[in-house]
N, C-alpha and C. Protein backbone atom coordinates (compact mmCIF):
# COMPACT_ATOMS: atom_id res chain seq x y z
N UNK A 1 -68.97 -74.08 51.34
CA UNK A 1 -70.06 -73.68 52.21
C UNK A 1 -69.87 -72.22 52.62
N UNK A 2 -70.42 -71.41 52.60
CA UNK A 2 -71.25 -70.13 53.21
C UNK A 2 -71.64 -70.24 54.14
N UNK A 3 -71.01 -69.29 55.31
CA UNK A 3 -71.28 -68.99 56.32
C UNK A 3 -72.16 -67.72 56.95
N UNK A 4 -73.23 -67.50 57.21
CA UNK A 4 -73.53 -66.36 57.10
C UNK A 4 -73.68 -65.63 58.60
N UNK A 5 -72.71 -64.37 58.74
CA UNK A 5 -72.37 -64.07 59.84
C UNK A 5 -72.94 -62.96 60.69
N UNK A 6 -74.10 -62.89 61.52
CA UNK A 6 -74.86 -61.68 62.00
C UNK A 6 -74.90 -61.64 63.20
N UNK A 7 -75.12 -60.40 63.57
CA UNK A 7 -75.88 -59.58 64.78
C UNK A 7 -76.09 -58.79 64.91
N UNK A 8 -76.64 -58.33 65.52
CA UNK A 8 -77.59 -56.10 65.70
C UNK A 8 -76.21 -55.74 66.19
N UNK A 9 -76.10 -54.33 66.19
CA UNK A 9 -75.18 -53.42 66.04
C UNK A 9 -74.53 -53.64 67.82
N UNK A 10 -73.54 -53.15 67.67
CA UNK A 10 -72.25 -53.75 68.91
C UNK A 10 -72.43 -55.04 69.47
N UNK A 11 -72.76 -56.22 68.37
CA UNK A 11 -72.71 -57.24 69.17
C UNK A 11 -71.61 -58.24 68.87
N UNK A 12 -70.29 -57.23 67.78
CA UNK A 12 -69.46 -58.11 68.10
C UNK A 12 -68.82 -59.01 66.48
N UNK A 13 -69.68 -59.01 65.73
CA UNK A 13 -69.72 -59.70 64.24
C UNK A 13 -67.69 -59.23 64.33
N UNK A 14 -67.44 -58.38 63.97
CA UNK A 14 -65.97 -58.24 63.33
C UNK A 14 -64.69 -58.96 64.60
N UNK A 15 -64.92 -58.69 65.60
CA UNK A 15 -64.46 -59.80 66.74
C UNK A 15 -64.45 -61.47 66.29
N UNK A 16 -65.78 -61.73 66.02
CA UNK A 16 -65.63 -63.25 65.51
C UNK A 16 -64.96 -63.27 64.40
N UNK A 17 -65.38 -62.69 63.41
CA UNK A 17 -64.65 -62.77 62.03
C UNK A 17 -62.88 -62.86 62.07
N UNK A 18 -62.56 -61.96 62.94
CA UNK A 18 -61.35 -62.11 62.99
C UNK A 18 -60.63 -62.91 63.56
N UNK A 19 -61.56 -63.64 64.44
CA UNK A 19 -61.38 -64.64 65.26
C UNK A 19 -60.88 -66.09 64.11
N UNK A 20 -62.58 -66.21 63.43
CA UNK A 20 -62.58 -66.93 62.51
C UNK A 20 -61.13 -67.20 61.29
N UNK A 21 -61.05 -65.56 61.22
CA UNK A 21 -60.08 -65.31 60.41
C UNK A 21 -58.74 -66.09 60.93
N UNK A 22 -58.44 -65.89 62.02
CA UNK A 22 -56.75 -66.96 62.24
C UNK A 22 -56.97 -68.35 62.49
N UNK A 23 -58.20 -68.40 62.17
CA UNK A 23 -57.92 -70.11 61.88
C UNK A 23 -57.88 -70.14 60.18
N UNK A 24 -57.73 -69.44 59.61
CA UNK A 24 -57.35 -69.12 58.33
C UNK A 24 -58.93 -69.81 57.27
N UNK A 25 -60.00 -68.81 57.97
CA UNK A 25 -60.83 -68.92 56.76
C UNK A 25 -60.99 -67.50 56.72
N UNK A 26 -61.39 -67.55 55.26
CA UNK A 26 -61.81 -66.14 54.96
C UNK A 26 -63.07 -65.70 55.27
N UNK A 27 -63.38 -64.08 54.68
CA UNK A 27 -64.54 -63.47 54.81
C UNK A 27 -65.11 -62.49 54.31
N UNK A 28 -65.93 -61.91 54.19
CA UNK A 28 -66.02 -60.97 52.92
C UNK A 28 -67.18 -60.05 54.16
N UNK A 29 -66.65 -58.49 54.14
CA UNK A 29 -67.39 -57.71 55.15
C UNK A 29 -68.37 -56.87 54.73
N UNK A 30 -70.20 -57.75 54.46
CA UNK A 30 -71.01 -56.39 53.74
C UNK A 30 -71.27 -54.99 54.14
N UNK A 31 -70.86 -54.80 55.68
CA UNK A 31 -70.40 -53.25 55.18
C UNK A 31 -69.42 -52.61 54.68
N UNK A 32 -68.49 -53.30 54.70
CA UNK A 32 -67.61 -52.62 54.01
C UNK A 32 -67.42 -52.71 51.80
N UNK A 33 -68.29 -53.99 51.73
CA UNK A 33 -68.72 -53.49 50.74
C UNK A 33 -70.00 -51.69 50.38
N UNK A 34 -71.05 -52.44 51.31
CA UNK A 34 -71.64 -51.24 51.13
C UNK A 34 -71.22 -49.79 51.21
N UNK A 35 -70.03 -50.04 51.44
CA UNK A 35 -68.76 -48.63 51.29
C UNK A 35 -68.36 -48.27 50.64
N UNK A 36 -68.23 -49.30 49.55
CA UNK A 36 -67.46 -49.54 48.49
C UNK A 36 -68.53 -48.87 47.57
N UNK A 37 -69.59 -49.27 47.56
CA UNK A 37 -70.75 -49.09 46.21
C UNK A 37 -70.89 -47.32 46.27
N UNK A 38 -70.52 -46.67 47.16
CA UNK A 38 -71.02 -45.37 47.47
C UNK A 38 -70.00 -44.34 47.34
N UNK A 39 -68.72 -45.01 47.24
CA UNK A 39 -67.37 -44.04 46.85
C UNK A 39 -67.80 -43.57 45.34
N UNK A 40 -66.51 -42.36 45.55
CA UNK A 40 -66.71 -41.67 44.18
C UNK A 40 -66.76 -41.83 43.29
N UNK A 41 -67.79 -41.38 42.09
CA UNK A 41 -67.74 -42.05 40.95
C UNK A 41 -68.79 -43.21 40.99
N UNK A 42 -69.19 -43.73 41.51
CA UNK A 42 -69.88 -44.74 41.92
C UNK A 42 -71.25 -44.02 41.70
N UNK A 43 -72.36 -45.24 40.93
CA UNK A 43 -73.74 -44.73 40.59
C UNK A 43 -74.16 -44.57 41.77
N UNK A 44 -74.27 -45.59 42.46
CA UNK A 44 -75.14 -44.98 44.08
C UNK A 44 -74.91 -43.48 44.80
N UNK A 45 -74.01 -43.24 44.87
CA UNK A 45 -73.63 -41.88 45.87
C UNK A 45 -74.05 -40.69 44.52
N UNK A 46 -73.41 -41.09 43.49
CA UNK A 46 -74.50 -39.99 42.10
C UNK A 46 -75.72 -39.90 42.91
N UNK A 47 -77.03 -40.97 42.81
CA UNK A 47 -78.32 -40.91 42.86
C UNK A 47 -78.54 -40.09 44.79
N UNK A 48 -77.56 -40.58 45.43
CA UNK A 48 -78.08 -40.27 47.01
C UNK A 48 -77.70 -38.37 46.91
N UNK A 49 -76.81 -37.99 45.92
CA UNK A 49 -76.26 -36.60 45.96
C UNK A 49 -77.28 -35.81 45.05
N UNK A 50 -78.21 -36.73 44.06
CA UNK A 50 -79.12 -35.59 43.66
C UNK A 50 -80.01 -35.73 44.51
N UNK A 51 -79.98 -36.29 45.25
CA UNK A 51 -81.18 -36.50 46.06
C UNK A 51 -81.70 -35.64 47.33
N UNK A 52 -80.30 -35.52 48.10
CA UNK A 52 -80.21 -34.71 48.94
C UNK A 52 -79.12 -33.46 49.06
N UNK A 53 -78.24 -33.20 47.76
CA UNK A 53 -77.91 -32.38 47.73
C UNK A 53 -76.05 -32.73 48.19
N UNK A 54 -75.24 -31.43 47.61
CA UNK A 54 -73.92 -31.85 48.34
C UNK A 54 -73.59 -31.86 50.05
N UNK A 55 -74.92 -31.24 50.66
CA UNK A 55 -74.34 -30.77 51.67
C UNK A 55 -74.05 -32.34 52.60
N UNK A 56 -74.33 -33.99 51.85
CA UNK A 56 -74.24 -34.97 52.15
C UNK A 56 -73.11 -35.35 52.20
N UNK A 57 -71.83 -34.54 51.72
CA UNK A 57 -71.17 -35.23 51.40
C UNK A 57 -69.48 -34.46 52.48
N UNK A 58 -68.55 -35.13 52.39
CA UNK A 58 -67.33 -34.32 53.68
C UNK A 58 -66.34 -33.17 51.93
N UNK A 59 -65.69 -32.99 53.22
CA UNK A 59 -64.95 -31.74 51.85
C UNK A 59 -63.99 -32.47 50.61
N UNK A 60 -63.56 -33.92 51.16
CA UNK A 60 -63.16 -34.63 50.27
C UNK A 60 -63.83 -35.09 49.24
N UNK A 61 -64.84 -34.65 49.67
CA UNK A 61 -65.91 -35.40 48.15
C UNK A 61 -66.71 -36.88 48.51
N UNK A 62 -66.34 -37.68 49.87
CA UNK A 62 -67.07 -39.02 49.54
C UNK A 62 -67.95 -38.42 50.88
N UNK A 63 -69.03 -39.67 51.21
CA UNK A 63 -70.26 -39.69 51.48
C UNK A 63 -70.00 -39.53 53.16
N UNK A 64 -70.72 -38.31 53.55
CA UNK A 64 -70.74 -38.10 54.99
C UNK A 64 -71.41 -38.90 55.28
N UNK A 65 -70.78 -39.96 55.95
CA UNK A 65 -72.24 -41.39 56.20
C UNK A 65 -73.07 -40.78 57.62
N UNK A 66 -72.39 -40.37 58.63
CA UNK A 66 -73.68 -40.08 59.81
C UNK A 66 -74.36 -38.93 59.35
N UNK A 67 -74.28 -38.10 58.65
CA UNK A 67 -75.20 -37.11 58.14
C UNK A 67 -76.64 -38.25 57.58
N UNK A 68 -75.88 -39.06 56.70
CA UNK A 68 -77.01 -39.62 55.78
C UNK A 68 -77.33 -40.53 56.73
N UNK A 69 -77.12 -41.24 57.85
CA UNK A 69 -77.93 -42.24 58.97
C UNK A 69 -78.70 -41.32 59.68
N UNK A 70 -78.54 -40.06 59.71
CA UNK A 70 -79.46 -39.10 60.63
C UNK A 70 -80.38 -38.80 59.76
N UNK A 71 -80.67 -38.96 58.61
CA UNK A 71 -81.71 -38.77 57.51
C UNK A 71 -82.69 -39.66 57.45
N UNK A 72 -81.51 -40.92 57.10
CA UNK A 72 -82.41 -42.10 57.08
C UNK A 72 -83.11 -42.83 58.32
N UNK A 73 -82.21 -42.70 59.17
CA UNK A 73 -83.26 -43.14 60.41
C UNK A 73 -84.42 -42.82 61.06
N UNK A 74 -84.32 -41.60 60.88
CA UNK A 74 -85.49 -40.56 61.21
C UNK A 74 -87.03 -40.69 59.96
N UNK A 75 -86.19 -41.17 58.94
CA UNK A 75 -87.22 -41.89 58.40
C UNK A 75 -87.66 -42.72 57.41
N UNK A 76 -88.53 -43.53 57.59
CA UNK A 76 -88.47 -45.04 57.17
C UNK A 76 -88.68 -45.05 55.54
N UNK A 77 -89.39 -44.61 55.18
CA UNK A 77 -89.29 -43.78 53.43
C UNK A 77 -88.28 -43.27 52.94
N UNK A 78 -87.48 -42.67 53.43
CA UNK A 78 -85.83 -42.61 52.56
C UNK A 78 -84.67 -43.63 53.20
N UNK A 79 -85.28 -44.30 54.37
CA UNK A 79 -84.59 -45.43 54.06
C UNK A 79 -84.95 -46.86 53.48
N UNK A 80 -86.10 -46.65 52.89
CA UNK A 80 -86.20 -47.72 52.28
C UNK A 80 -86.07 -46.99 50.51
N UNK A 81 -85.79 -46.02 50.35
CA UNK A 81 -85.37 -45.25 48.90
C UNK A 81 -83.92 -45.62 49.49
N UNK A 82 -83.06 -45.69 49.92
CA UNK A 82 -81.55 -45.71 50.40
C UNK A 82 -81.35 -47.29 49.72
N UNK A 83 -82.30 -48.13 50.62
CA UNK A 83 -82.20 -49.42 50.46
C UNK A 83 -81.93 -50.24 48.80
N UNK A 84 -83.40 -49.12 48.37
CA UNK A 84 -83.16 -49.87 46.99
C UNK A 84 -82.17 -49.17 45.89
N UNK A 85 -81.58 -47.99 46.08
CA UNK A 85 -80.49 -47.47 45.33
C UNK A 85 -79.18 -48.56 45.45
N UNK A 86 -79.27 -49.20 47.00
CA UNK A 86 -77.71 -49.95 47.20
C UNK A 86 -77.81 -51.31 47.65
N UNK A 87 -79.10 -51.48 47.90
CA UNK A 87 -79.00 -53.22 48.21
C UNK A 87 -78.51 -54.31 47.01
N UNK A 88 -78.94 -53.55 45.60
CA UNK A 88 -79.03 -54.59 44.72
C UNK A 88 -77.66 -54.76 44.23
N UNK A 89 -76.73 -53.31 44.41
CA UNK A 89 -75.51 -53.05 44.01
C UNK A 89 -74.51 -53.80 45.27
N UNK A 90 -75.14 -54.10 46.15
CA UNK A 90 -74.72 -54.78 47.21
C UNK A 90 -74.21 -55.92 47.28
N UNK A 91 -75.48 -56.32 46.51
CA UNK A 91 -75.47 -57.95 46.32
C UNK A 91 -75.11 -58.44 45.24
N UNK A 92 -74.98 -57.99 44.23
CA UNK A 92 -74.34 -58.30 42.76
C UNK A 92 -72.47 -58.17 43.51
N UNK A 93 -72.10 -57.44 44.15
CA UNK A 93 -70.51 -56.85 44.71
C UNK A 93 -70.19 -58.33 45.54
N UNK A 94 -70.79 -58.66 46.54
CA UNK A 94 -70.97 -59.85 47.29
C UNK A 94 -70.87 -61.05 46.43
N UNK A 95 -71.52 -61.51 45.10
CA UNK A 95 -71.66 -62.39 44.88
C UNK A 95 -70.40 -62.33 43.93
N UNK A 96 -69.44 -61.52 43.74
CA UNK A 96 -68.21 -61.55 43.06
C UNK A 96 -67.31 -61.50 44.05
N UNK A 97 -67.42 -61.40 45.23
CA UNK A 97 -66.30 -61.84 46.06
C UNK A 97 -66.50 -63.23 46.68
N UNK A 98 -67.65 -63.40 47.01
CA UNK A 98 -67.86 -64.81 47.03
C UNK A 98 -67.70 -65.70 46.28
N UNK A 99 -67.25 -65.39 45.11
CA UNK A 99 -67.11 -66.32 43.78
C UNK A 99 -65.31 -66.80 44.40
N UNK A 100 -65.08 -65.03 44.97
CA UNK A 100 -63.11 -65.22 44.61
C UNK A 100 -63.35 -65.89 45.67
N UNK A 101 -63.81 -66.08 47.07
CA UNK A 101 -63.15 -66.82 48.38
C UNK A 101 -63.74 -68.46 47.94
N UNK A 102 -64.35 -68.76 47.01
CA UNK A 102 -65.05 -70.09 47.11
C UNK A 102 -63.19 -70.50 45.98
N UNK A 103 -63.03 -69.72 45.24
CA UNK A 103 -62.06 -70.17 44.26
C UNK A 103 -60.78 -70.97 44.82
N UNK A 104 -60.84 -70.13 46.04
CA UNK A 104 -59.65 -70.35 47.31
C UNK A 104 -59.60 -71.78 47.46
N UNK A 105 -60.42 -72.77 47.15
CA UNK A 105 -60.55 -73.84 47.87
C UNK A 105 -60.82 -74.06 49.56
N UNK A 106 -61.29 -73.28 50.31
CA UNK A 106 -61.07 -73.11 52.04
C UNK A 106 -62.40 -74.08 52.15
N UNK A 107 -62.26 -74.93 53.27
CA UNK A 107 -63.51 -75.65 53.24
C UNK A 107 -64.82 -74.63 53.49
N UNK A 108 -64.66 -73.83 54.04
CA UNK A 108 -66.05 -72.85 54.13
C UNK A 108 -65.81 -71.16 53.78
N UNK A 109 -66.49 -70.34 54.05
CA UNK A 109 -66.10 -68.79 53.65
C UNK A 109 -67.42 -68.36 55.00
N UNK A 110 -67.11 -66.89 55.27
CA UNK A 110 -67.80 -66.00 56.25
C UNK A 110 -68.62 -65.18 55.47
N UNK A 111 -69.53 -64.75 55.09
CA UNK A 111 -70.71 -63.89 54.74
C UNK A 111 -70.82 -62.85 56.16
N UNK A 112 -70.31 -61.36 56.82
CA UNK A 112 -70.68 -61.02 57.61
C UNK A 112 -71.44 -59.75 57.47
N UNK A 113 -72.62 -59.77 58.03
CA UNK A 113 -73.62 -58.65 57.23
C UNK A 113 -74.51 -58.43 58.29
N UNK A 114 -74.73 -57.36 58.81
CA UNK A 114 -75.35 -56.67 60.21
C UNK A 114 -77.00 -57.23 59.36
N UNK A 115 -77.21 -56.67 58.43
CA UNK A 115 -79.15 -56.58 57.76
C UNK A 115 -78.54 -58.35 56.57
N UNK A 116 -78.01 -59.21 57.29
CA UNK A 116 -78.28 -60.82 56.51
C UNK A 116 -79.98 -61.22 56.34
N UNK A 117 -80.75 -60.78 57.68
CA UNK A 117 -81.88 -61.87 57.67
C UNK A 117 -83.01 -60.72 57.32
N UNK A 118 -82.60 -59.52 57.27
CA UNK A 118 -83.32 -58.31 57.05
C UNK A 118 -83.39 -58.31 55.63
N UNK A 119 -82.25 -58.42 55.17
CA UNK A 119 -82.45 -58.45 53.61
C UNK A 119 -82.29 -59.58 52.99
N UNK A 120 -82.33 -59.63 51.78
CA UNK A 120 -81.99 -61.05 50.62
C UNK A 120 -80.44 -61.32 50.68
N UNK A 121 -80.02 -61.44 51.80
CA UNK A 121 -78.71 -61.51 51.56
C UNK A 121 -78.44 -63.00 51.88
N UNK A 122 -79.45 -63.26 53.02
CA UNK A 122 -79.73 -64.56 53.65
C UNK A 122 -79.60 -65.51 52.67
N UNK A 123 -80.17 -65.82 51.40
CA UNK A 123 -80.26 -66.41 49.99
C UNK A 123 -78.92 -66.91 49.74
N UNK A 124 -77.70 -66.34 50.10
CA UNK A 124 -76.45 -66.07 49.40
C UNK A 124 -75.65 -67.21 50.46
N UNK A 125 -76.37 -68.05 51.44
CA UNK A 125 -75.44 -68.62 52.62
C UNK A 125 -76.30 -69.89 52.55
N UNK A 126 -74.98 -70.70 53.18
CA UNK A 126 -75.77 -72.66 53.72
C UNK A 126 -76.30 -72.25 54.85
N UNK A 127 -76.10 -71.69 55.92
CA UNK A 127 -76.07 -71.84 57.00
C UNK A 127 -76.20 -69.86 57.88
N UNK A 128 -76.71 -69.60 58.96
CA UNK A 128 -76.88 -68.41 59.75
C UNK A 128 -76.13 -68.56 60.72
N UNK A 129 -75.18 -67.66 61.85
CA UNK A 129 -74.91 -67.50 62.52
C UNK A 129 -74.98 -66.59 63.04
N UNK A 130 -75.51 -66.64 64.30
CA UNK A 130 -75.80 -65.41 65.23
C UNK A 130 -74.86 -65.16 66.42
N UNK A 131 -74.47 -63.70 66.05
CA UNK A 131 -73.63 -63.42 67.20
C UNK A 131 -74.40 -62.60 68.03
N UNK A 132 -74.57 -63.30 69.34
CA UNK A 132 -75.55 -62.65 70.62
C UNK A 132 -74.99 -62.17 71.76
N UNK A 133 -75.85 -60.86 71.77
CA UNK A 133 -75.97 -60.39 72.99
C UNK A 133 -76.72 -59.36 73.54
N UNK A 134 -76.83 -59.20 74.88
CA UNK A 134 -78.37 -58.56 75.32
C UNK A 134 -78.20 -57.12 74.84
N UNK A 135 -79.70 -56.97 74.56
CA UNK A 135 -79.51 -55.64 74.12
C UNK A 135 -78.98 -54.17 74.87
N UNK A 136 -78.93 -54.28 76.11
CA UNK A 136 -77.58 -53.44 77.02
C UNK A 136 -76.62 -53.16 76.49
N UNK A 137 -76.16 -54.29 76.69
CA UNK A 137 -74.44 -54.75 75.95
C UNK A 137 -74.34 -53.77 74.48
N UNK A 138 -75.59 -54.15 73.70
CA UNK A 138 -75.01 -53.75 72.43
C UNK A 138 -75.20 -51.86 72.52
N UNK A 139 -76.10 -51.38 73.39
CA UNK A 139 -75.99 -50.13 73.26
C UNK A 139 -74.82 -49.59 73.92
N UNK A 140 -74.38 -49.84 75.03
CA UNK A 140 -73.09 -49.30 75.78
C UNK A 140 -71.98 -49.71 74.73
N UNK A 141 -71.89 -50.81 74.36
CA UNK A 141 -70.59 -51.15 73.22
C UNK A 141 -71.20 -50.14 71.69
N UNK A 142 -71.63 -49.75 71.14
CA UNK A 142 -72.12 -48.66 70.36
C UNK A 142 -72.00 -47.22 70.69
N UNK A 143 -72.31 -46.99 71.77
CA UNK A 143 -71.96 -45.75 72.55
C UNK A 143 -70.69 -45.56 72.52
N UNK A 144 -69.61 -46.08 73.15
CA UNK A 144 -68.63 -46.34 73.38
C UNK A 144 -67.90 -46.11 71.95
N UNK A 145 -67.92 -46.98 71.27
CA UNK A 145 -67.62 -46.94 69.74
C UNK A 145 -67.83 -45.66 69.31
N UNK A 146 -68.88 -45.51 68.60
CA UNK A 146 -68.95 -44.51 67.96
C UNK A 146 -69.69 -42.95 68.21
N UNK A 147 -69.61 -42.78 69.44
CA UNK A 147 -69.28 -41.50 69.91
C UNK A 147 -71.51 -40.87 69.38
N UNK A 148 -72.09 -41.53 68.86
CA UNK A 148 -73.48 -41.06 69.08
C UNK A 148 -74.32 -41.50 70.40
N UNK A 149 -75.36 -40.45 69.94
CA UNK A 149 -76.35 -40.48 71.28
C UNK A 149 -77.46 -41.78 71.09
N UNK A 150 -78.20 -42.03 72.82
CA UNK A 150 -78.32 -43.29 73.17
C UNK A 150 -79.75 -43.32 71.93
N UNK A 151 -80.22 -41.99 71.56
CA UNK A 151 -81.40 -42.26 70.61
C UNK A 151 -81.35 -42.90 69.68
N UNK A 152 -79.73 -42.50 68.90
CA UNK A 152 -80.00 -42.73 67.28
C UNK A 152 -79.65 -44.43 68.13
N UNK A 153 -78.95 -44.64 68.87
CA UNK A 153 -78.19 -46.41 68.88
C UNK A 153 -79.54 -46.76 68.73
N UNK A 154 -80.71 -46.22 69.68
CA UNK A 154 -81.81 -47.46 69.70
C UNK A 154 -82.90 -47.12 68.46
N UNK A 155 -82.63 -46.20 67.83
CA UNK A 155 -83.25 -46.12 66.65
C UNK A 155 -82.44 -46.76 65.28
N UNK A 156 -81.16 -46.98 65.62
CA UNK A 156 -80.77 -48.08 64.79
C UNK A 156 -80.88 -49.67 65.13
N UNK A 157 -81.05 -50.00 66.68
CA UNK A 157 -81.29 -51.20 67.14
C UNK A 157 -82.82 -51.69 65.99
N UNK A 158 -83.92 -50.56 66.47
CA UNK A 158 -85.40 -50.57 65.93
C UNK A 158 -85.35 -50.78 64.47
N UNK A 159 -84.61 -50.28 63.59
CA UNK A 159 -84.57 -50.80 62.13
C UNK A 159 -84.01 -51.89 61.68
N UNK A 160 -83.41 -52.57 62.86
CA UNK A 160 -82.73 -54.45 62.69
C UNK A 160 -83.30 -55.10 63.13
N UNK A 161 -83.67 -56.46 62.76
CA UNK A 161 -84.25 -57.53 63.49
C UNK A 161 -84.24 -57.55 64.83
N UNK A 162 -85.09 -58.04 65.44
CA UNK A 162 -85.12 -58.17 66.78
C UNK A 162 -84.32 -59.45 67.71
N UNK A 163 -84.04 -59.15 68.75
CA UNK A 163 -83.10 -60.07 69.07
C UNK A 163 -83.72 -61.81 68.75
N UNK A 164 -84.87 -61.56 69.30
CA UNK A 164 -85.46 -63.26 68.80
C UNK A 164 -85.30 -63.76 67.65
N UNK A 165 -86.12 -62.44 66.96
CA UNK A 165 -86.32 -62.42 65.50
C UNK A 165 -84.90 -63.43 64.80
N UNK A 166 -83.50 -62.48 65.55
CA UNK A 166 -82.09 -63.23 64.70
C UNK A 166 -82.42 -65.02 64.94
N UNK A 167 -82.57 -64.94 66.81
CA UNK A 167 -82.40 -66.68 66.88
C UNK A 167 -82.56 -66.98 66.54
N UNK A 168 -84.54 -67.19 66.17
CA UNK A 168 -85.12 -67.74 65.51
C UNK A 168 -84.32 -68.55 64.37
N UNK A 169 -83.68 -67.49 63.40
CA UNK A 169 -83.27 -67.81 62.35
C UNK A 169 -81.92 -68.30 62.36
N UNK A 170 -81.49 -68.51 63.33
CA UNK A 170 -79.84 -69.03 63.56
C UNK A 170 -79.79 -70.42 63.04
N UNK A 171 -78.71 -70.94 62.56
CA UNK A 171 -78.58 -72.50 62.56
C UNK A 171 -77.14 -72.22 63.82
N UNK A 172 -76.50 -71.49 64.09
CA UNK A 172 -75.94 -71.61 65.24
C UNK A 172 -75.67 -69.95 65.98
N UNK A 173 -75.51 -70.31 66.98
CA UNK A 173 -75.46 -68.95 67.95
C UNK A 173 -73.74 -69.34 68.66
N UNK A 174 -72.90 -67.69 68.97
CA UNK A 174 -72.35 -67.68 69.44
C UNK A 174 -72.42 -66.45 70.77
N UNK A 175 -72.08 -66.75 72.12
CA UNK A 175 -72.70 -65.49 72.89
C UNK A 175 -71.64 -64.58 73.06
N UNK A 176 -71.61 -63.72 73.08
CA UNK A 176 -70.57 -62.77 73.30
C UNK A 176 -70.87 -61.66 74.02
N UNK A 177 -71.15 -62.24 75.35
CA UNK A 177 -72.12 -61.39 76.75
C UNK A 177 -70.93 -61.29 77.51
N UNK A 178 -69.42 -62.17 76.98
CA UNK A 178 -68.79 -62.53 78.42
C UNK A 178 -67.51 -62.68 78.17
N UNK A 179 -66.60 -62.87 78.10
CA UNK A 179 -64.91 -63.14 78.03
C UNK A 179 -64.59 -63.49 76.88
N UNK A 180 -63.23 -62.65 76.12
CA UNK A 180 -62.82 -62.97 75.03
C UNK A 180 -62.45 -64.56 74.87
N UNK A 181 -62.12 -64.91 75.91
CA UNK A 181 -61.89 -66.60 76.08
C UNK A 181 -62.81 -67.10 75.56
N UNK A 182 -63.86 -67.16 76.33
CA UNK A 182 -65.51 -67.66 76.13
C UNK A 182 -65.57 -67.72 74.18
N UNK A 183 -65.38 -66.67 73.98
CA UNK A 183 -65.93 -66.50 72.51
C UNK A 183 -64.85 -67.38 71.62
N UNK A 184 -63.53 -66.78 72.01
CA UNK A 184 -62.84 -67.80 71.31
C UNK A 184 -62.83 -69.04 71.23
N UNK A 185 -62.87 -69.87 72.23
CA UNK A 185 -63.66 -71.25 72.23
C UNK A 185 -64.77 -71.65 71.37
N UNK A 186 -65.55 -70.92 71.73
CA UNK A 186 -66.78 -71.10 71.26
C UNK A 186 -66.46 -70.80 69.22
N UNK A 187 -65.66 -70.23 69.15
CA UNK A 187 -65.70 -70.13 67.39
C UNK A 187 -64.56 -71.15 66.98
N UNK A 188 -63.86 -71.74 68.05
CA UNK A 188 -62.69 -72.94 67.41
C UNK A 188 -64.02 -74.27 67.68
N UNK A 189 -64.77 -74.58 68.17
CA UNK A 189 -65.40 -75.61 68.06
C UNK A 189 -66.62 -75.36 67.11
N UNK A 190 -66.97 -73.86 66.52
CA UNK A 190 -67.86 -74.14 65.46
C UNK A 190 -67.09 -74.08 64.04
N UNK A 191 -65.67 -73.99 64.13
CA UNK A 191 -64.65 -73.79 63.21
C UNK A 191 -64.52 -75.43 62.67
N UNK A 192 -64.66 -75.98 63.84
CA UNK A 192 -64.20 -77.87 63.80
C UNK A 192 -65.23 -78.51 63.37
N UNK A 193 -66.29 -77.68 63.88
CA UNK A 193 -67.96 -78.79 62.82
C UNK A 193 -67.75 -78.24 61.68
N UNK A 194 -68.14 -76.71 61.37
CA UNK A 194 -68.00 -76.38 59.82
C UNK A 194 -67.15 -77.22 59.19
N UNK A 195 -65.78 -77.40 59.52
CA UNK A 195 -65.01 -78.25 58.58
C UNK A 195 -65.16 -79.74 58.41
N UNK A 196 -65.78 -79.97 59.82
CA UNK A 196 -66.73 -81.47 59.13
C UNK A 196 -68.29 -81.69 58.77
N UNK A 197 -68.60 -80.50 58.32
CA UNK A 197 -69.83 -80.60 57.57
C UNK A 197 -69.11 -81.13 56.02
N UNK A 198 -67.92 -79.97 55.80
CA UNK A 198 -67.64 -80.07 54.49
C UNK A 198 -67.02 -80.98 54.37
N UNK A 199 -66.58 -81.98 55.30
CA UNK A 199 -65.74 -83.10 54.83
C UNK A 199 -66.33 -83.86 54.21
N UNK A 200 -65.81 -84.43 52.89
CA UNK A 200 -66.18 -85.59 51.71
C UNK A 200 -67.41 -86.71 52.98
N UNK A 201 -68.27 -87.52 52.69
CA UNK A 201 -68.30 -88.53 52.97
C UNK A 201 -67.95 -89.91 52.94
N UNK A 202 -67.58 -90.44 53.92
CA UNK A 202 -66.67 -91.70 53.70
C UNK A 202 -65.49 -91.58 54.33
């Protein structure tokens, strides 16, 4: 079983995962694939460098990513040209690591992917999980993080599903408004159903 692991930006996804992670299931992190597809040498970052030129890129040679989020956010036409240079390379990368964590035998695996219900990635999982929290929370924990202004956070909030939008689509929610306790609990008892979804019947 496929787990598929989301929420809008500072709400927390790599907290659970790792959470998830010491109860010893695995997980496979689509941004950090989408990191992967854009290193050097790599067709994607070719196509994004004729596109916009070297000045995209740091002196080492790989992809100045907040240069290229200040491009793309600002507008919705080169990020949806962004989208289709790396979504598909995305998801072909995903479905070969998901091959290796299913090989593992683990009764379930983590899918964690900020754009799951935004994109076709959703396809690739049994099940949605939403990691929630108010949208406050996620801009001060974003702020905090990564050192940009409160515009671009809520102009990256505006290009992700909306908070309903995720519920909606949840088969389970975890909140993460409130105490590392709280959360941890809350992912050892969805740790204990997952593993009896997958249990044999009988």
């Amino acid at each position: 079983m496929v787990v598929g692991l989301t929420g809008g930006i500072g709400s927390g996804k790599s907290a659970v995962a790792d959470a998830f992670g010491a109860l010893g299931i695995g997980w496979i992190d689509a941004d950090h694939v989408a990191r992967e597809v854009v290193m050097p040498g790599e067709p994607a970052l070719a196509a994004i460098i004729e596109r916009y030129g070297d000045t995209i890129l740091q002196p080492d040679g790989t992809l100045d990513r907040r240069a290229l989020r200040t491009r793309i956010f600002d507008d919705a036409a080169e990020r949806r040209w962004l989208e289709g240079e790396t979504h598909p390379r995305i998801r072909q990368r995903l479905l070969t690591h998901l091959a290796r964590l299913r090989a593992v035998g683990a009764p379930y695996c983590l899918l964690v992917s900020p754009l799951l219900i935004e994109s076709s990635q959703h396809e690739l999982v049994d099940r949605i999980l939403v990691v929630d929290v108010p949208r406050e929370i996620q801009i001060e924990r974003t702020l905090a993080r990564d050192g940009v202004d409160r515009r671009q956070v809520e102009s990256i909030l505006s290009a992700q599903s909306s908070r309903e939008h995720r519920l909606a689509a949840a088969d389970d929610v975890i909140d993460n408004g409130s105490t590392r306790r709280h959360l941890l609990d809350q992912v050892a008892r969805l740790d204990a159903r997952y593993r009896q979804l997958h249990a044999p019947a009988g």
